[in-house]
C-alpha atoms as a PDB file:
ATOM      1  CA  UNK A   1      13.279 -11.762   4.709  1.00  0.00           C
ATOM      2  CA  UNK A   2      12.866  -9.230   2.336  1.00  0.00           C
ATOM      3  CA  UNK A   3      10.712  -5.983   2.926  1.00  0.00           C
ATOM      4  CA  UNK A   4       7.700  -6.502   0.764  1.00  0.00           C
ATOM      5  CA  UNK A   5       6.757  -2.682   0.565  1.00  0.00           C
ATOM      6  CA  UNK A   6      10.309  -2.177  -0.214  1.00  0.00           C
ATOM      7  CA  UNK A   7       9.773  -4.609  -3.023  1.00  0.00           C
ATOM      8  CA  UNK A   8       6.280  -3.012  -4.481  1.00  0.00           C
ATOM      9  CA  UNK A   9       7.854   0.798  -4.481  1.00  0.00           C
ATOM     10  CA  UNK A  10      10.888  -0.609  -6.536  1.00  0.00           C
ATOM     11  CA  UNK A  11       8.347  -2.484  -8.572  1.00  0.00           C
ATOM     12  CA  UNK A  12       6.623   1.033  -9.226  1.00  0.00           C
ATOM     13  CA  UNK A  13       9.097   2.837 -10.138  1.00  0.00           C
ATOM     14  CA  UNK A  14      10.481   0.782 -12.271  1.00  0.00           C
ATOM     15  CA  UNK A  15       7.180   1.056 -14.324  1.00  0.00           C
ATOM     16  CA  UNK A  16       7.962   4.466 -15.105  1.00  0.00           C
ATOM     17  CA  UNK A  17      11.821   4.386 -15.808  1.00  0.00           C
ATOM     18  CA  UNK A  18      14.809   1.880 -16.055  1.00  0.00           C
ATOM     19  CA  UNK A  19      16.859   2.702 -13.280  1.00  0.00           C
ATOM     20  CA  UNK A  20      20.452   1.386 -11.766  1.00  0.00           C
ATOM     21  CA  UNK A  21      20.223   0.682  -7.832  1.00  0.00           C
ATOM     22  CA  UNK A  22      21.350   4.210  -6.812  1.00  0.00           C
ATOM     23  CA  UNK A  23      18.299   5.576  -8.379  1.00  0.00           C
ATOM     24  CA  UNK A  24      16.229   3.483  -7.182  1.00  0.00           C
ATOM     25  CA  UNK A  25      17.308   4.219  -3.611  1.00  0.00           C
ATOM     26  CA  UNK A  26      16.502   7.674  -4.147  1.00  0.00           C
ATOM     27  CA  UNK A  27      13.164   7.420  -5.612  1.00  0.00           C
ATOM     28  CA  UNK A  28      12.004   5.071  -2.805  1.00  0.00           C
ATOM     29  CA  UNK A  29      12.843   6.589  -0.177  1.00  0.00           C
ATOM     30  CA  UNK A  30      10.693   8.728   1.642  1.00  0.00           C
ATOM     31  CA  UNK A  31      10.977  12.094   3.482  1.00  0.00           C
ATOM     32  CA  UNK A  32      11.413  10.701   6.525  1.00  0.00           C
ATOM     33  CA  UNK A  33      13.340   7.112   5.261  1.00  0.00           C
ATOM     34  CA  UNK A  34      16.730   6.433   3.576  1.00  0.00           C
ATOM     35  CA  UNK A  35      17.546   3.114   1.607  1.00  0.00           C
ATOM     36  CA  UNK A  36      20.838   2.063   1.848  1.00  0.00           C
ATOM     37  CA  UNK A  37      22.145  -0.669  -0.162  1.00  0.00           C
ATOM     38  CA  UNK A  38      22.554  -2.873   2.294  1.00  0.00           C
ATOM     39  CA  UNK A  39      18.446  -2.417   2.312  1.00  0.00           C
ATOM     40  CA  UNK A  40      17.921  -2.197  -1.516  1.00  0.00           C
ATOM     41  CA  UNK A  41      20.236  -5.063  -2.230  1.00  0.00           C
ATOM     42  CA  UNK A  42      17.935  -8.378  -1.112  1.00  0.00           C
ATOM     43  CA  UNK A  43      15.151  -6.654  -2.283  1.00  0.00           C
ATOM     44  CA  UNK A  44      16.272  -6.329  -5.829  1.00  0.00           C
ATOM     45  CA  UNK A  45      17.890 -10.288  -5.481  1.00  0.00           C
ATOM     46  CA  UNK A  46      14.352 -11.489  -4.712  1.00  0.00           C
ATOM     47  CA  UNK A  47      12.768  -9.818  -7.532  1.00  0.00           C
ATOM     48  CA  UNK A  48      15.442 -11.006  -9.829  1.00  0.00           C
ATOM     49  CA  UNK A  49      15.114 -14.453  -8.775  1.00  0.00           C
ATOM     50  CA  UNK A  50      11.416 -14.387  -8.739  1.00  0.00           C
ATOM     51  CA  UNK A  51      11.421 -13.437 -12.464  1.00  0.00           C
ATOM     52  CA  UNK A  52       9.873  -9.602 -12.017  1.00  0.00           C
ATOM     53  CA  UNK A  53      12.923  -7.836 -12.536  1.00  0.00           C
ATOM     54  CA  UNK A  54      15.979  -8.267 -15.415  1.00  0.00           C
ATOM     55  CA  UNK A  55      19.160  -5.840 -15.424  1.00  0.00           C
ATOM     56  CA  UNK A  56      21.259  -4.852 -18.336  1.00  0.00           C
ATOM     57  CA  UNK A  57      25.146  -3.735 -17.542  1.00  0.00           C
ATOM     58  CA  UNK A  58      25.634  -0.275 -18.627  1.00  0.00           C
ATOM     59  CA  UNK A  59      29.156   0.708 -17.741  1.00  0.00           C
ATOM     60  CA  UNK A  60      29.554  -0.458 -14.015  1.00  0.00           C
ATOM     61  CA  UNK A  61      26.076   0.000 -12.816  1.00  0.00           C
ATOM     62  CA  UNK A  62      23.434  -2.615 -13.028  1.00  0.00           C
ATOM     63  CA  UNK A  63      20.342  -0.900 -14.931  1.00  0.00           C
ATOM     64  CA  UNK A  64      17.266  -2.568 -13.397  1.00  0.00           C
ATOM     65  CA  UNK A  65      13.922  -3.008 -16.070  1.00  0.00           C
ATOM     66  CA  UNK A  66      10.486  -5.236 -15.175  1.00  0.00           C
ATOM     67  CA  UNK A  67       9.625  -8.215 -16.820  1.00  0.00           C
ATOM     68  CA  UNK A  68       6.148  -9.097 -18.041  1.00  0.00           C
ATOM     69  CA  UNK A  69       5.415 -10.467 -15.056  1.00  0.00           C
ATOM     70  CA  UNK A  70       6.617  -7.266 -13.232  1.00  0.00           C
ATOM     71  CA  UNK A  71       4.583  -5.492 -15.552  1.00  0.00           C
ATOM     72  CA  UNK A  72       1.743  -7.771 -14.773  1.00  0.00           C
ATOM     73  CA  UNK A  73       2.160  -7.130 -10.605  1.00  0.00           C
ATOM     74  CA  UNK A  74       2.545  -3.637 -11.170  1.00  0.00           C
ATOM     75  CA  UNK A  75      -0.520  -3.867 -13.183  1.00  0.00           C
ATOM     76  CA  UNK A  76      -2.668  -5.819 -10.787  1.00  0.00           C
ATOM     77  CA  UNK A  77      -1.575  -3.614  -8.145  1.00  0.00           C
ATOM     78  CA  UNK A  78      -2.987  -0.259  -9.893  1.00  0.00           C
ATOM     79  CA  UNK A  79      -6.408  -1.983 -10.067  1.00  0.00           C
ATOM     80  CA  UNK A  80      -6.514  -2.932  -7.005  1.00  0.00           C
ATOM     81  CA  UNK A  81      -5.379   0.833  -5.602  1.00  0.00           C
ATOM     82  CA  UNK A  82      -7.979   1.820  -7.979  1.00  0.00           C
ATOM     83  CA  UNK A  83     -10.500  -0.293  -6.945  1.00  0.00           C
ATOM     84  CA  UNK A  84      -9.690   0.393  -3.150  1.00  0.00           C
ATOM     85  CA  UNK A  85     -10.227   4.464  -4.059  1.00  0.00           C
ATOM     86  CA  UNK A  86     -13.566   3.862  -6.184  1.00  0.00           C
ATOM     87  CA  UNK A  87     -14.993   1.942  -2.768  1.00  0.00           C
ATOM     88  CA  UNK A  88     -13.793   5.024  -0.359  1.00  0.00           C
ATOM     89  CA  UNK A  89     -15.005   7.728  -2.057  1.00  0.00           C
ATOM     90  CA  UNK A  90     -17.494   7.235  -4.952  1.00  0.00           C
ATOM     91  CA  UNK A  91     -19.215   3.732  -3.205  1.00  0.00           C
ATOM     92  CA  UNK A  92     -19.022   5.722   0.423  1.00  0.00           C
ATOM     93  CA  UNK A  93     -21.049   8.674  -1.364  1.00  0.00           C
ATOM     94  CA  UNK A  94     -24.599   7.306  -0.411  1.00  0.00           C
ATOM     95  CA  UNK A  95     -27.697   9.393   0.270  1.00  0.00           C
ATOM     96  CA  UNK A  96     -26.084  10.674   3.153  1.00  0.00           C
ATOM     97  CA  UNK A  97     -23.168  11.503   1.758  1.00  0.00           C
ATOM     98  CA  UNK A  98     -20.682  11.965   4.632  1.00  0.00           C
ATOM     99  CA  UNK A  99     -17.357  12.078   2.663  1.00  0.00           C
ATOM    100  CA  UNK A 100     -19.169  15.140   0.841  1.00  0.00           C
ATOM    101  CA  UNK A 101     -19.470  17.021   3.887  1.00  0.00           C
ATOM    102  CA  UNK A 102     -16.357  15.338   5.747  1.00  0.00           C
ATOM    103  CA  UNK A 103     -13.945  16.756   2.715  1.00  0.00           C
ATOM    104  CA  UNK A 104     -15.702  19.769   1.554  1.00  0.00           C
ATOM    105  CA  UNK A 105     -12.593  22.232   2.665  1.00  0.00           C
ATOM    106  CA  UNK A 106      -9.208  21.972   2.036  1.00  0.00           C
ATOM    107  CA  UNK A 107      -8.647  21.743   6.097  1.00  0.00           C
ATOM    108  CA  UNK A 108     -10.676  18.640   6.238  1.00  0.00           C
ATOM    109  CA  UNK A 109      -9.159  16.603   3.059  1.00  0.00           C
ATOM    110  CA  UNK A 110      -5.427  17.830   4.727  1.00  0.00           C
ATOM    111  CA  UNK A 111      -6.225  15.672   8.308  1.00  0.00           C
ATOM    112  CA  UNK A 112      -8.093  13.154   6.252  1.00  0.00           C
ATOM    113  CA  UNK A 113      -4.678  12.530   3.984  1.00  0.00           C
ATOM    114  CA  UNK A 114      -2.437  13.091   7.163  1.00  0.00           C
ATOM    115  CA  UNK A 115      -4.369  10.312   8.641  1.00  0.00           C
ATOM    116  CA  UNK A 116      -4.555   7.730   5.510  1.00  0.00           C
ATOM    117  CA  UNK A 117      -0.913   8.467   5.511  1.00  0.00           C
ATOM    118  CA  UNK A 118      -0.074   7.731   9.191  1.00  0.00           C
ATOM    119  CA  UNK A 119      -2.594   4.629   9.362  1.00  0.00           C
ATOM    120  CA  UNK A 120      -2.197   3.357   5.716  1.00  0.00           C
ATOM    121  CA  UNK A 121       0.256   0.738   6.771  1.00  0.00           C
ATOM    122  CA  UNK A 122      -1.975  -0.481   9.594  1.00  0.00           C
ATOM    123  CA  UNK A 123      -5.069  -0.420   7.712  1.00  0.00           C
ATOM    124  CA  UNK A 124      -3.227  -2.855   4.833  1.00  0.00           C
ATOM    125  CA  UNK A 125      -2.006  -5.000   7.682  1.00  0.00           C
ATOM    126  CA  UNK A 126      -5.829  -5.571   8.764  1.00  0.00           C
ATOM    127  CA  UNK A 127      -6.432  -6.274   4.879  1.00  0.00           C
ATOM    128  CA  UNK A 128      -3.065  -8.533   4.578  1.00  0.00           C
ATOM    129  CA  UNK A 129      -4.323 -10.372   8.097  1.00  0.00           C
ATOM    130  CA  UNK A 130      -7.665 -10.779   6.721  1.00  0.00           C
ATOM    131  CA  UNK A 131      -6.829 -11.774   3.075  1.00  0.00           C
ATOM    132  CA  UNK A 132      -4.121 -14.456   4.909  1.00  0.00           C
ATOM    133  CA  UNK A 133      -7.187 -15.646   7.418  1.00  0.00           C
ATOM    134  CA  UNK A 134      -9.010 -16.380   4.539  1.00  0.00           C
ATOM    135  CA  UNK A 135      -6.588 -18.098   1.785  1.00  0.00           C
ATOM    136  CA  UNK A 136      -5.556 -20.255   5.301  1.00  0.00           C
ATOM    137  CA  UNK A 137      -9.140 -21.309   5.734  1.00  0.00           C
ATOM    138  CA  UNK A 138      -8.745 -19.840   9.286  1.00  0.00           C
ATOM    139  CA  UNK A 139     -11.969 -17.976   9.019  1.00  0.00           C
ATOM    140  CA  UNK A 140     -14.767 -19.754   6.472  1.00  0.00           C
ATOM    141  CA  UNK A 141     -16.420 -16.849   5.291  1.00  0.00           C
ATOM    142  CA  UNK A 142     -15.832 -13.131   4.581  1.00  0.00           C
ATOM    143  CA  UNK A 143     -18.669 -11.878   7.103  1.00  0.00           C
ATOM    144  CA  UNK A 144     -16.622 -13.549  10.438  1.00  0.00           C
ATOM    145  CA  UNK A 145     -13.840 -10.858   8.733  1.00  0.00           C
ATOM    146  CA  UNK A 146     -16.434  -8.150   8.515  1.00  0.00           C
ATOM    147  CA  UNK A 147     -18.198  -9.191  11.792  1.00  0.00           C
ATOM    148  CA  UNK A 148     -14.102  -8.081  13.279  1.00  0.00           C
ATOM    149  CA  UNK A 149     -13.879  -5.060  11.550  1.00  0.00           C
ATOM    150  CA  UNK A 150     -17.317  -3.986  12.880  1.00  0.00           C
ATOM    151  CA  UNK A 151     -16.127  -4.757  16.475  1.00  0.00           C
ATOM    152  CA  UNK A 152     -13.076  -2.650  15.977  1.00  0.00           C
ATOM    153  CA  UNK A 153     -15.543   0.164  13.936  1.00  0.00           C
ATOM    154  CA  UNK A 154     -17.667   0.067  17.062  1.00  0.00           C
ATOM    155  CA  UNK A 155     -14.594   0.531  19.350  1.00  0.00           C
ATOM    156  CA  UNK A 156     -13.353   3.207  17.841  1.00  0.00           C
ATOM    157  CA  UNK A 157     -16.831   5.073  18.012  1.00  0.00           C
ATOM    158  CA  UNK A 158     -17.192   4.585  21.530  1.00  0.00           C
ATOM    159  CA  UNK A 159     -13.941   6.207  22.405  1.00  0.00           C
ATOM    160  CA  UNK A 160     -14.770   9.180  20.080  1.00  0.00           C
ATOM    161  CA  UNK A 161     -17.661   9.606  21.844  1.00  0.00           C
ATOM    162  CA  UNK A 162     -16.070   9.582  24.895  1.00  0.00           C
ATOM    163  CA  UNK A 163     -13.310  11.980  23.956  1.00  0.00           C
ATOM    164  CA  UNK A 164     -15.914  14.359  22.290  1.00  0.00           C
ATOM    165  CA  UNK A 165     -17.948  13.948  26.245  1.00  0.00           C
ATOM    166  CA  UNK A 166     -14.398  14.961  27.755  1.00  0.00           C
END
């Protein structure tokens, strides 16, 4: 099984330069995260064989480029990021405007991009779950989804308040 985020960073890079595997390793990775070949490898086999990906040989290194339907993923993906941003913080900007107040110093928008960052991939899992729920006709409609989300909303709530009592 191949690591899909794995598979979308390689796919975004690759929009903005053709690059041999070694490359790609490096631009990937993450502060924190090395990709070794053993890693990078499947990855780039399953992107090949799924048509979003085509190499060229230049000398002995495999020079990796997107197809059109790379192109067209990588694409998609941007308006859906963009899309995703646009509901967080121009749709969120209501009469009340909380994110105005919640990011109006540079402290504040530092611990609001430390926390995107350390519950980003959790946050797309409850998107992925709920997206899979859905195409799998396990839920009927998108309010049972919402209905959950609200539940955990209301959960996390009550513990702030509790922490903030403490």
């Amino acid at each position: 099984m191949i690591n899909r985020d794995y598979a979308t960073r390689v796919l975004m890079t690759l929009s903005f330069k053709n690059l041999c595997g070694y490359q790609l390793s490096k631009f990937i990775a993450t502060k924190n995260e090395r990709i070794s070949n053993g890693t990078l490898k499947p990855v780039l086999d399953h992107l090949l064989s799924n048509g979003f990906v085509t190499f060229t040989v230049s000398g002995r290194r495999k020079v990796y480029a997107l197809t059109e339907k790379g192109e067209q993923y990588v694409q998609e993906v941007r308006s859906i990021r963009n899309e995703l941003k646009r509901r967080v913080f121009v749709d969120s900007m209501d009469e009340n405007a909380l994110f105005l107040d919640f990011l109006s110093n540079l402290e504040d928008a530092t611990v609001f991009r430390e926390l995107l960052e350390y519950l980003g991939d959790e946050i797309m899992s409850i998107v992925r779950a709920g997206f899979l729920m859905r195409k799998n006709g396990e839920i009927s409609s998108l309010e049972e989804l919402k209905k959950i989300l609200k539940r955990v909303e209301g959960e996390v709530e009550l513990w702030h308040s509790q922490e903030m009592q403490n």
